[in-house]
PDB file of N, CA and C in Angstrom:
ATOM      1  N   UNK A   1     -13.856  -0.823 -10.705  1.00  0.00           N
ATOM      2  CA  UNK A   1     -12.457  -0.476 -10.454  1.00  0.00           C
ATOM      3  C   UNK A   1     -12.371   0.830  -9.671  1.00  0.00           C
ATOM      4  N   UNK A   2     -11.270   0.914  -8.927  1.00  0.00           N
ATOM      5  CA  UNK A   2     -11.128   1.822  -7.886  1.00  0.00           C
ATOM      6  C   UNK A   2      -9.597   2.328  -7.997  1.00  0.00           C
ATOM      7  N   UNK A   3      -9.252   3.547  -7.307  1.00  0.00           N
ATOM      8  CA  UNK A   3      -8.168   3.971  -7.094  1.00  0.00           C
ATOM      9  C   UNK A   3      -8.049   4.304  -5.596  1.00  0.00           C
ATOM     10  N   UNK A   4      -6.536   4.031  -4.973  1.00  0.00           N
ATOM     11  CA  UNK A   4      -6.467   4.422  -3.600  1.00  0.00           C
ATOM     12  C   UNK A   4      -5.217   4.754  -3.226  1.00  0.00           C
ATOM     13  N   UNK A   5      -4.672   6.000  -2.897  1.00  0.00           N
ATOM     14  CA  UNK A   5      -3.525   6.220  -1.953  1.00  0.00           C
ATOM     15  C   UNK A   5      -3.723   6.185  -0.835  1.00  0.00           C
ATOM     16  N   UNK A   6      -2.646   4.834   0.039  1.00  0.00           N
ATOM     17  CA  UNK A   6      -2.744   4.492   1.147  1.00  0.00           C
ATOM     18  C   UNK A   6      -1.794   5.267   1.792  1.00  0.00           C
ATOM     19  N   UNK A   7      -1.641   6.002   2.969  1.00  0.00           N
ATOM     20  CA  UNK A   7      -0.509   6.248   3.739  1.00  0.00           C
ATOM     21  C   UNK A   7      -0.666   6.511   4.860  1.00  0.00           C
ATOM     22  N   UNK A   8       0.838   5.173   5.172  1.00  0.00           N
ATOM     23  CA  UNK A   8       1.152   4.465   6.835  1.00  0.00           C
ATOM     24  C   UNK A   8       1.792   5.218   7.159  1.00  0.00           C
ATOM     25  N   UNK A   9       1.685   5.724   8.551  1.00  0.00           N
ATOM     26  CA  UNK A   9       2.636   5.992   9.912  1.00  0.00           C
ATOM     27  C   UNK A   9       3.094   5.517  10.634  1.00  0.00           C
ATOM     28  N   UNK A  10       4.323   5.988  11.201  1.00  0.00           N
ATOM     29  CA  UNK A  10       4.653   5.148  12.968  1.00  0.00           C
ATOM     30  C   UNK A  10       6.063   4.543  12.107  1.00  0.00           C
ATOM     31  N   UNK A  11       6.512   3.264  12.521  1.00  0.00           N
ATOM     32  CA  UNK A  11       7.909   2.686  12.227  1.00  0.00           C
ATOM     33  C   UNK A  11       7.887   1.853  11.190  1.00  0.00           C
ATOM     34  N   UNK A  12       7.604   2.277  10.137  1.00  0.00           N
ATOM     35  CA  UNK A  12       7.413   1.706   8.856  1.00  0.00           C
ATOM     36  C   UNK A  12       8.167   1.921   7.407  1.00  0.00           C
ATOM     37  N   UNK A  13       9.356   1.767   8.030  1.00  0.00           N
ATOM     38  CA  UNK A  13      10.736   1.793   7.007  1.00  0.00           C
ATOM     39  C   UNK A  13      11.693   1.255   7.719  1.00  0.00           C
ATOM     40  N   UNK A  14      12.569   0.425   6.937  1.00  0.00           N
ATOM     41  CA  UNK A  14      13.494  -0.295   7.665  1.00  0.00           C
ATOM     42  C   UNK A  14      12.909  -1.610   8.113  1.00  0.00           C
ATOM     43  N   UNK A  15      11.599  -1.896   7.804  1.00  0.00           N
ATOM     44  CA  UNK A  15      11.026  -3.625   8.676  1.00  0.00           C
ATOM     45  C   UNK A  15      10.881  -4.335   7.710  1.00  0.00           C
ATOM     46  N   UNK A  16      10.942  -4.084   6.131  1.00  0.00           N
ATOM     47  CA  UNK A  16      10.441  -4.860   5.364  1.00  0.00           C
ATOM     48  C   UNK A  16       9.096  -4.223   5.235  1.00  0.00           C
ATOM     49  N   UNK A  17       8.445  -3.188   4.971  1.00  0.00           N
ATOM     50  CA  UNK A  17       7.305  -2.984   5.258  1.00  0.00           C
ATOM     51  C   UNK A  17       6.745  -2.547   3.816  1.00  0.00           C
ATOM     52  N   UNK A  18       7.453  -2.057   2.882  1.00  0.00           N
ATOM     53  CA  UNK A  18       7.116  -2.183   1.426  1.00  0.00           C
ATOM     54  C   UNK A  18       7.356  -3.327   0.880  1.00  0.00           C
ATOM     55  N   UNK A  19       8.133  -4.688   1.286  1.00  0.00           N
ATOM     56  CA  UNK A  19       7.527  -5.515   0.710  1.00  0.00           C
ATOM     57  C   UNK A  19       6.853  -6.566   0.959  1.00  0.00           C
ATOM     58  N   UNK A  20       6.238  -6.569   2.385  1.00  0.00           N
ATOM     59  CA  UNK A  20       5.137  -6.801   2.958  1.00  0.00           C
ATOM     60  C   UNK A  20       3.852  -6.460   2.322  1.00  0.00           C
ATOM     61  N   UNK A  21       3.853  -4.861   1.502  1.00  0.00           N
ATOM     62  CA  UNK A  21       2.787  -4.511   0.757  1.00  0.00           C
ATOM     63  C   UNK A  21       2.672  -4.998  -0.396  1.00  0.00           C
ATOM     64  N   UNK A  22       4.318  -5.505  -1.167  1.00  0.00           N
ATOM     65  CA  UNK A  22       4.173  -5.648  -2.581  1.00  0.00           C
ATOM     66  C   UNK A  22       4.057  -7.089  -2.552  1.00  0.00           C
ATOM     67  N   UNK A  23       4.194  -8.240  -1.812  1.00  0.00           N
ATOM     68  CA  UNK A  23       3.214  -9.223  -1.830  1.00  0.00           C
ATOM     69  C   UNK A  23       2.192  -9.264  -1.277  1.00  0.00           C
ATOM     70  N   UNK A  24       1.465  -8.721  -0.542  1.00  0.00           N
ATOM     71  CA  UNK A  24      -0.186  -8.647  -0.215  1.00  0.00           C
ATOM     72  C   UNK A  24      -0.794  -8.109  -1.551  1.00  0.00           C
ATOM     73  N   UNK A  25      -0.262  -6.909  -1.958  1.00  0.00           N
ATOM     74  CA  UNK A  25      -0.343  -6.320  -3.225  1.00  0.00           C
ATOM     75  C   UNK A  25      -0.898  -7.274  -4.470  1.00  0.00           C
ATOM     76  N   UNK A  26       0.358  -8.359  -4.663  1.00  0.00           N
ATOM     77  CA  UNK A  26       0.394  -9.443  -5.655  1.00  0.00           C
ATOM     78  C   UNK A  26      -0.751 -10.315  -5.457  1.00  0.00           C
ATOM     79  N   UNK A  27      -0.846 -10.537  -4.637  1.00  0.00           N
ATOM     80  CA  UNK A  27      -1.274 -12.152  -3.992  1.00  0.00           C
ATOM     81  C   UNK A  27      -3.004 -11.618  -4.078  1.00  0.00           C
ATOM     82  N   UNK A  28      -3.187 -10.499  -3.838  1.00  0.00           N
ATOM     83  CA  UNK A  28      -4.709  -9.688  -4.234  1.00  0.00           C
ATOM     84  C   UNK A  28      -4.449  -9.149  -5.765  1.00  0.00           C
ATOM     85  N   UNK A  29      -3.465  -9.669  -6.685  1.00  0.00           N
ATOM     86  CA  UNK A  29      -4.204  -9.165  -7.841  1.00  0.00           C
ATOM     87  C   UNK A  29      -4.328  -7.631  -8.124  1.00  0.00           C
ATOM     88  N   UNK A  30      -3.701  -6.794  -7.460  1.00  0.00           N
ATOM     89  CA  UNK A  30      -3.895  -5.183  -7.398  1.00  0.00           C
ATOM     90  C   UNK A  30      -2.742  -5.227  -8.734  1.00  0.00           C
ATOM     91  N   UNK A  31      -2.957  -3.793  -8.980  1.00  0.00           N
ATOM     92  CA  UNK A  31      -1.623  -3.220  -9.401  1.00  0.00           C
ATOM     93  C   UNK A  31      -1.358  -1.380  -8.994  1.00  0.00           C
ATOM     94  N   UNK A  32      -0.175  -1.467  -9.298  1.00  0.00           N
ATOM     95  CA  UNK A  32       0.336   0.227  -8.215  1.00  0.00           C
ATOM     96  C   UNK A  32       1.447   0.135  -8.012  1.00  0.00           C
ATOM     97  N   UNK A  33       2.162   0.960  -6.917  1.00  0.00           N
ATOM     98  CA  UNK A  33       3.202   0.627  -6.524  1.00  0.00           C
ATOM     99  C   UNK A  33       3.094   0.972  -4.603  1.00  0.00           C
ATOM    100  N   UNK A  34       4.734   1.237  -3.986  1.00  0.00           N
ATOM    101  CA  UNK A  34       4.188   1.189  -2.865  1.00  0.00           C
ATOM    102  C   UNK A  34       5.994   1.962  -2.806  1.00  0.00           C
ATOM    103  N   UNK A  35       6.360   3.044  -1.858  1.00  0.00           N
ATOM    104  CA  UNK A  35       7.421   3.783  -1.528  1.00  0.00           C
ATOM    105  C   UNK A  35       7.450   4.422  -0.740  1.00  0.00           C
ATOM    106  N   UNK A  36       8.662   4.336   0.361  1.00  0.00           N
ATOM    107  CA  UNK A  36       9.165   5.506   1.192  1.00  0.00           C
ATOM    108  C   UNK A  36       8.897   6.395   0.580  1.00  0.00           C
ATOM    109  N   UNK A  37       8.462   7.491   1.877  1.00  0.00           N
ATOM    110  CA  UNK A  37       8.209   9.141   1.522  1.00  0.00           C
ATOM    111  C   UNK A  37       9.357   9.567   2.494  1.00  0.00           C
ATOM    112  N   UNK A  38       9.872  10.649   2.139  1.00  0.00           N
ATOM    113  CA  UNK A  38      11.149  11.420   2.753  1.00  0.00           C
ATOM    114  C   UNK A  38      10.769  11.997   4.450  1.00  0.00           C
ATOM    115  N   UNK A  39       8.961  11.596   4.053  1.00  0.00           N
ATOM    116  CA  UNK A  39       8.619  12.111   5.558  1.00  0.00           C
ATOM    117  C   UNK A  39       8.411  11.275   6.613  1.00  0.00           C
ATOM    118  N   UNK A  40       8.811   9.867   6.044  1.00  0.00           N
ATOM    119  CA  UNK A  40       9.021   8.439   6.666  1.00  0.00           C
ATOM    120  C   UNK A  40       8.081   7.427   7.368  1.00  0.00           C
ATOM    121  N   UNK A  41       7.168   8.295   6.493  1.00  0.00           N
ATOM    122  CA  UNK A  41       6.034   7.406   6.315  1.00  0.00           C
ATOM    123  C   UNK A  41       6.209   6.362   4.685  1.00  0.00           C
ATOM    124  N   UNK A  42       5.050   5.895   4.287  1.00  0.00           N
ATOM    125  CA  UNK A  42       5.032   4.675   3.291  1.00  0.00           C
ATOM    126  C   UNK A  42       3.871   5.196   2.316  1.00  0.00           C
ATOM    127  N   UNK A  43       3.853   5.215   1.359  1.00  0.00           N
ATOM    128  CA  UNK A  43       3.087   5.320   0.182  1.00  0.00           C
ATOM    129  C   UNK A  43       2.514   4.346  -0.730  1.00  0.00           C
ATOM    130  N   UNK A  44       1.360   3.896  -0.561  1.00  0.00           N
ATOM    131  CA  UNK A  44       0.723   2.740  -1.330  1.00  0.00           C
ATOM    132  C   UNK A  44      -0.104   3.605  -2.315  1.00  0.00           C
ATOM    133  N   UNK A  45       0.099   4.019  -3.824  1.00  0.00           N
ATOM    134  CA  UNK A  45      -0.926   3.962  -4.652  1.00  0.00           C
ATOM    135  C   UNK A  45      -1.484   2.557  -5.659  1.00  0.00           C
ATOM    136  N   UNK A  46      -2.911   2.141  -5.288  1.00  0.00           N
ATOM    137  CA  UNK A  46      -3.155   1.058  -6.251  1.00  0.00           C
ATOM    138  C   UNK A  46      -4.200   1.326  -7.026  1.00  0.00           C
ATOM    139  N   UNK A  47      -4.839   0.414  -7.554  1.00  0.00           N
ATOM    140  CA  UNK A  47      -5.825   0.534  -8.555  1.00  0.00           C
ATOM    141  C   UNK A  47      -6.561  -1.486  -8.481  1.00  0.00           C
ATOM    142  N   UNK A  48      -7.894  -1.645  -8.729  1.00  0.00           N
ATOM    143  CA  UNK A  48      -8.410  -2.617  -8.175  1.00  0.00           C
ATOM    144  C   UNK A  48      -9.490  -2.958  -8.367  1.00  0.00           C
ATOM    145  N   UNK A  49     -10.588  -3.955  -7.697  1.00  0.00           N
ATOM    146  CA  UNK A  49     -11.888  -4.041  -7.490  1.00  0.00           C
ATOM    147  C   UNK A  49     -11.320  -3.318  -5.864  1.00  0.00           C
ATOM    148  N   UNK A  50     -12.499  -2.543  -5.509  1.00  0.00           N
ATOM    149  CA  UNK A  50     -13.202  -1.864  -4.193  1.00  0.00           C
ATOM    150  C   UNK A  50     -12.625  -2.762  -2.759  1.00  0.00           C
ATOM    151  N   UNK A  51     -13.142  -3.931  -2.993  1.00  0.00           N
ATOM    152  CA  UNK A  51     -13.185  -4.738  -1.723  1.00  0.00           C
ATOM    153  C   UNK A  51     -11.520  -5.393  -1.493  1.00  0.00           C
ATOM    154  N   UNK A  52     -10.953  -5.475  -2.617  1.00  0.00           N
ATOM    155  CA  UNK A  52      -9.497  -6.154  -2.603  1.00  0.00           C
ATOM    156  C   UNK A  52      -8.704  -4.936  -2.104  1.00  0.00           C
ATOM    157  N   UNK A  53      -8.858  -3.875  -2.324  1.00  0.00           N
ATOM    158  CA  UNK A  53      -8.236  -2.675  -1.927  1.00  0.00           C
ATOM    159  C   UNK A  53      -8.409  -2.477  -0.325  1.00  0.00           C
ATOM    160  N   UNK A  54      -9.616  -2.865  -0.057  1.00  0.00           N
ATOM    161  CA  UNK A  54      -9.694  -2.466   1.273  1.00  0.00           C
ATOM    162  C   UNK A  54      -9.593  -3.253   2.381  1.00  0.00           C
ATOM    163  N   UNK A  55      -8.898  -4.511   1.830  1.00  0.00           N
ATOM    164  CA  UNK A  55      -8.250  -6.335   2.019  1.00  0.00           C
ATOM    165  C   UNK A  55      -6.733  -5.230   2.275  1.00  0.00           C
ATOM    166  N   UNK A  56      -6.085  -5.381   1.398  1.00  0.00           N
ATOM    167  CA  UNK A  56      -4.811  -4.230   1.398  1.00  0.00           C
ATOM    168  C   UNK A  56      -4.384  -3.424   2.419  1.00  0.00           C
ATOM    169  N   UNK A  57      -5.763  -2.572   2.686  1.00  0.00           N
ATOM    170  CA  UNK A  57      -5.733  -1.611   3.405  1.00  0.00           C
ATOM    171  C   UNK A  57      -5.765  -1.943   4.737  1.00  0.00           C
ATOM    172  N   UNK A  58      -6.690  -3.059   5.264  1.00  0.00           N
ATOM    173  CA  UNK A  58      -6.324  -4.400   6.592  1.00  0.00           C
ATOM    174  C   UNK A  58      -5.377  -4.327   6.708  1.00  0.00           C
ATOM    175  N   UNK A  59      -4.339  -5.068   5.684  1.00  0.00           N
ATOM    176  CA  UNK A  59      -3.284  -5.510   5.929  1.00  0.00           C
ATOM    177  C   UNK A  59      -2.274  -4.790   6.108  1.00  0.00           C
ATOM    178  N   UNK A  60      -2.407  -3.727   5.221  1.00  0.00           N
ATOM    179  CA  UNK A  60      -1.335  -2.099   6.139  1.00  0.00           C
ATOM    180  C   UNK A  60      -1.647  -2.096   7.465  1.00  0.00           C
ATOM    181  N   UNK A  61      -2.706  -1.952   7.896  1.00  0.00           N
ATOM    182  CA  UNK A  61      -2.906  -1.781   9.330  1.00  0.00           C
ATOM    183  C   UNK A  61      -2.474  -2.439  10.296  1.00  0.00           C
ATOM    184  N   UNK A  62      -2.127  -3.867   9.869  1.00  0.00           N
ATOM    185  CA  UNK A  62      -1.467  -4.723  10.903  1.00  0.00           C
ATOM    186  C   UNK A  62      -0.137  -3.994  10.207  1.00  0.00           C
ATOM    187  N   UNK A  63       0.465  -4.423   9.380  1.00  0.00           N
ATOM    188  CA  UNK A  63       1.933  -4.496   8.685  1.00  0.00           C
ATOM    189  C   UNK A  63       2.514  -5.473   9.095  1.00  0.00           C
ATOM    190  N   UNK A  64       4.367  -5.686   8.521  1.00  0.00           N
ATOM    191  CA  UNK A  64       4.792  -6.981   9.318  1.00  0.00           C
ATOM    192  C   UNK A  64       5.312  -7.189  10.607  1.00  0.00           C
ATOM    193  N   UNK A  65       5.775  -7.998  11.375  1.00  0.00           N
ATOM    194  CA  UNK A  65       6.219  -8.299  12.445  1.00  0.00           C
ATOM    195  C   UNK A  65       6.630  -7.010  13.253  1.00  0.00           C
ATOM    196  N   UNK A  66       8.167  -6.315  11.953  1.00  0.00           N
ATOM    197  CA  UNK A  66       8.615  -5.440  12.675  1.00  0.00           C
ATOM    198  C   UNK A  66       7.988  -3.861  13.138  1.00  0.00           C
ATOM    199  N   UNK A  67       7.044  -3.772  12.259  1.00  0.00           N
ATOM    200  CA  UNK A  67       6.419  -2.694  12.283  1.00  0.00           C
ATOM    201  C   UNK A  67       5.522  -2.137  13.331  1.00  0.00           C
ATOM    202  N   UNK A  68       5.479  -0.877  13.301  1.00  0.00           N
ATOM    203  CA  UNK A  68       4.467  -0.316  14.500  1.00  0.00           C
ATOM    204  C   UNK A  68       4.077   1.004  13.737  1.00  0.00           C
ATOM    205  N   UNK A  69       2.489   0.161  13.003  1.00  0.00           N
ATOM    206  CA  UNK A  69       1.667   1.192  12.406  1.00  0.00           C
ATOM    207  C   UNK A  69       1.365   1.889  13.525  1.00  0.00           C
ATOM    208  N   UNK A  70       0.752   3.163  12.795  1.00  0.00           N
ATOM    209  CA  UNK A  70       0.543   4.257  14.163  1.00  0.00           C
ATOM    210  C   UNK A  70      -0.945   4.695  13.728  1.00  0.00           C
ATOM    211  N   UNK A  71      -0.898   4.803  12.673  1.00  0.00           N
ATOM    212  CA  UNK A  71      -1.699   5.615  11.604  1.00  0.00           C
ATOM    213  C   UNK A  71      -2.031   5.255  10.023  1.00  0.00           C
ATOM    214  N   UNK A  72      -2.900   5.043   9.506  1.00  0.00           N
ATOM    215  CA  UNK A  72      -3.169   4.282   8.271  1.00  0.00           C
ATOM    216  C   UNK A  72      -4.606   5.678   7.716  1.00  0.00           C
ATOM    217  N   UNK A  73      -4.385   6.306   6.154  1.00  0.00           N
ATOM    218  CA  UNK A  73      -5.155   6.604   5.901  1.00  0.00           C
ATOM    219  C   UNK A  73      -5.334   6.697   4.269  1.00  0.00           C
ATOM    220  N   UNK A  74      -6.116   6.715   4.215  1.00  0.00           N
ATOM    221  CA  UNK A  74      -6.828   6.073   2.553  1.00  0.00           C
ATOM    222  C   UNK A  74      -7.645   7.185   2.178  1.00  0.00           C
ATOM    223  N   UNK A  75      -7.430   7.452   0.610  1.00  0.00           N
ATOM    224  CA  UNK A  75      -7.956   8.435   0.014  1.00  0.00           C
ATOM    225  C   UNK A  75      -8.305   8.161  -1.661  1.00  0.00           C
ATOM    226  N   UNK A  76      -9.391   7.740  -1.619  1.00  0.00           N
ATOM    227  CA  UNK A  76     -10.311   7.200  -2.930  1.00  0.00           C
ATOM    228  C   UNK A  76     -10.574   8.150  -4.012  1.00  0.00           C
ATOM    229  N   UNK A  77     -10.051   7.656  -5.257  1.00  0.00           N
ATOM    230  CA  UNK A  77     -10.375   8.579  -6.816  1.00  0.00           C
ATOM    231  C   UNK A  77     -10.382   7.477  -7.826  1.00  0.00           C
ATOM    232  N   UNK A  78     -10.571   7.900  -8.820  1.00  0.00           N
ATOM    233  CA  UNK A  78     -11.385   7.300  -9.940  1.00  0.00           C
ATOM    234  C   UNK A  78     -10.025   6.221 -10.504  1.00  0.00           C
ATOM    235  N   UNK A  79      -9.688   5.590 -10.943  1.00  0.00           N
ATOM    236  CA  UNK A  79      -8.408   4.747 -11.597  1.00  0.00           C
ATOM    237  C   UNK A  79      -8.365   5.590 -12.968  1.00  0.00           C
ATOM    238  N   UNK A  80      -7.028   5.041 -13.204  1.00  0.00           N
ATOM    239  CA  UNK A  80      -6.423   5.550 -14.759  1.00  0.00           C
ATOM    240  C   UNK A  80      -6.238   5.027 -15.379  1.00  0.00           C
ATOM    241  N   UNK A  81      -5.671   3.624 -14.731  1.00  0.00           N
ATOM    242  CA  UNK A  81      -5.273   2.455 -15.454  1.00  0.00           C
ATOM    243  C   UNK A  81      -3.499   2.502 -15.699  1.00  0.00           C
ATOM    244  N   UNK A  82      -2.627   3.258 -14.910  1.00  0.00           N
ATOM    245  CA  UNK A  82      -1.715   3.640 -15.730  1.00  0.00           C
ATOM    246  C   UNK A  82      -0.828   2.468 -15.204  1.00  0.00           C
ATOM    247  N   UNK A  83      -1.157   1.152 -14.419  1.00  0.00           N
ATOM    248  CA  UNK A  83      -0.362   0.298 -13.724  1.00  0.00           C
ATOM    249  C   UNK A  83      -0.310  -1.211 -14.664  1.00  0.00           C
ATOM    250  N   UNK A  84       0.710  -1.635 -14.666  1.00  0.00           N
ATOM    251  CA  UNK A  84       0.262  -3.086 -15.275  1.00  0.00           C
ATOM    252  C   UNK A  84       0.964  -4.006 -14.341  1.00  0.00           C
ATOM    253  N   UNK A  85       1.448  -3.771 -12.882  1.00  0.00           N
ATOM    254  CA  UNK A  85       1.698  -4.829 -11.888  1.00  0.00           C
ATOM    255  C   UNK A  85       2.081  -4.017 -10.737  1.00  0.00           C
ATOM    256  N   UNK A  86       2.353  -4.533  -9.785  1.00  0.00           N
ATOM    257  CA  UNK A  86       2.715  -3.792  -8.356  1.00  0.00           C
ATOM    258  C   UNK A  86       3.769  -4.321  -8.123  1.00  0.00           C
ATOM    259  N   UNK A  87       4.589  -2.859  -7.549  1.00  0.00           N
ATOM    260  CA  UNK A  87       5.954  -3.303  -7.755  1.00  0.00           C
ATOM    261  C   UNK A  87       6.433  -2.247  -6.590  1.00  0.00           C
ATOM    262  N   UNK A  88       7.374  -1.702  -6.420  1.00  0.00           N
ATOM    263  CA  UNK A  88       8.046  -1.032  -5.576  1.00  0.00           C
ATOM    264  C   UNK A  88       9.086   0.480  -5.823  1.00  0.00           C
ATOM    265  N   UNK A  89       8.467   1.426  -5.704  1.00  0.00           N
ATOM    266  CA  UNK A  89       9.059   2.339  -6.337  1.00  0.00           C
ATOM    267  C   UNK A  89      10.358   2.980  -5.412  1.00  0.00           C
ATOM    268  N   UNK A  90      11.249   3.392  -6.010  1.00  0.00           N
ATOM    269  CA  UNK A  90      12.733   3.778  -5.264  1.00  0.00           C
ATOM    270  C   UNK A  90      13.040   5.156  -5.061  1.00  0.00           C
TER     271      UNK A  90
END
C-alpha cells in the first residue's frame, strides 16, 4: 500500500475534471478524495497498491475531453488508511 498527492495544472476546473478522477478513482479500487485548490489547480490525495496509483496518475495526465493538463505532479508517503472510498471533496 501506498500514499499519493497528485496535483494537476493548466484548465482543470470547470471540465468535469474531478469527476473524471472520482471514477477512474472507483473503477481502480483506490480510495481518497480529489478537490479544487483556490490556486486552480486539482488535488488528488489517494491511498492504494503502487501500480493502480500510477494507472491514476496516467489518467490525470490525459484528463477529460475538456481539459488541458499542463502539468501533473506526484508526491509519495507512507498511507494511513484514513479513507474508506473516493469521493470528492468541496
Amino acid at each position: 500500500m501506498e500514499r499519493a498527492e497528485i496535483i494537476a495544472n493548466g484548465l482543470v476546473q470547470g471540465v468535469g475534471f474531478r469527476y473524471y478522477v472520482l471514477r477512474a478513482g472507483r473503477d481502480l479500487g483506490l480510495k481518497g478524495y480529489t478537490q479544487n485548490l483556490y490556486s486552480g489547480e486539482v488535488l488528488t490525495v489517494v491511498e492504494g497498491e503502487r501500480y493502480l496509483i500510477e494507472e491514476l496518475f496516467n489518467k490525470i495526465k490525459l484528463g477529460p475531453p475538456y481539459a488541458d493538463v499542463r502539468k501533473v505532479s506526484i508526491k509519495w508517503s507512507a498511507p494511513q488508511n484514513e479513507f474508506n472510498t473516493f469521493e470528492i471533496k468541496h
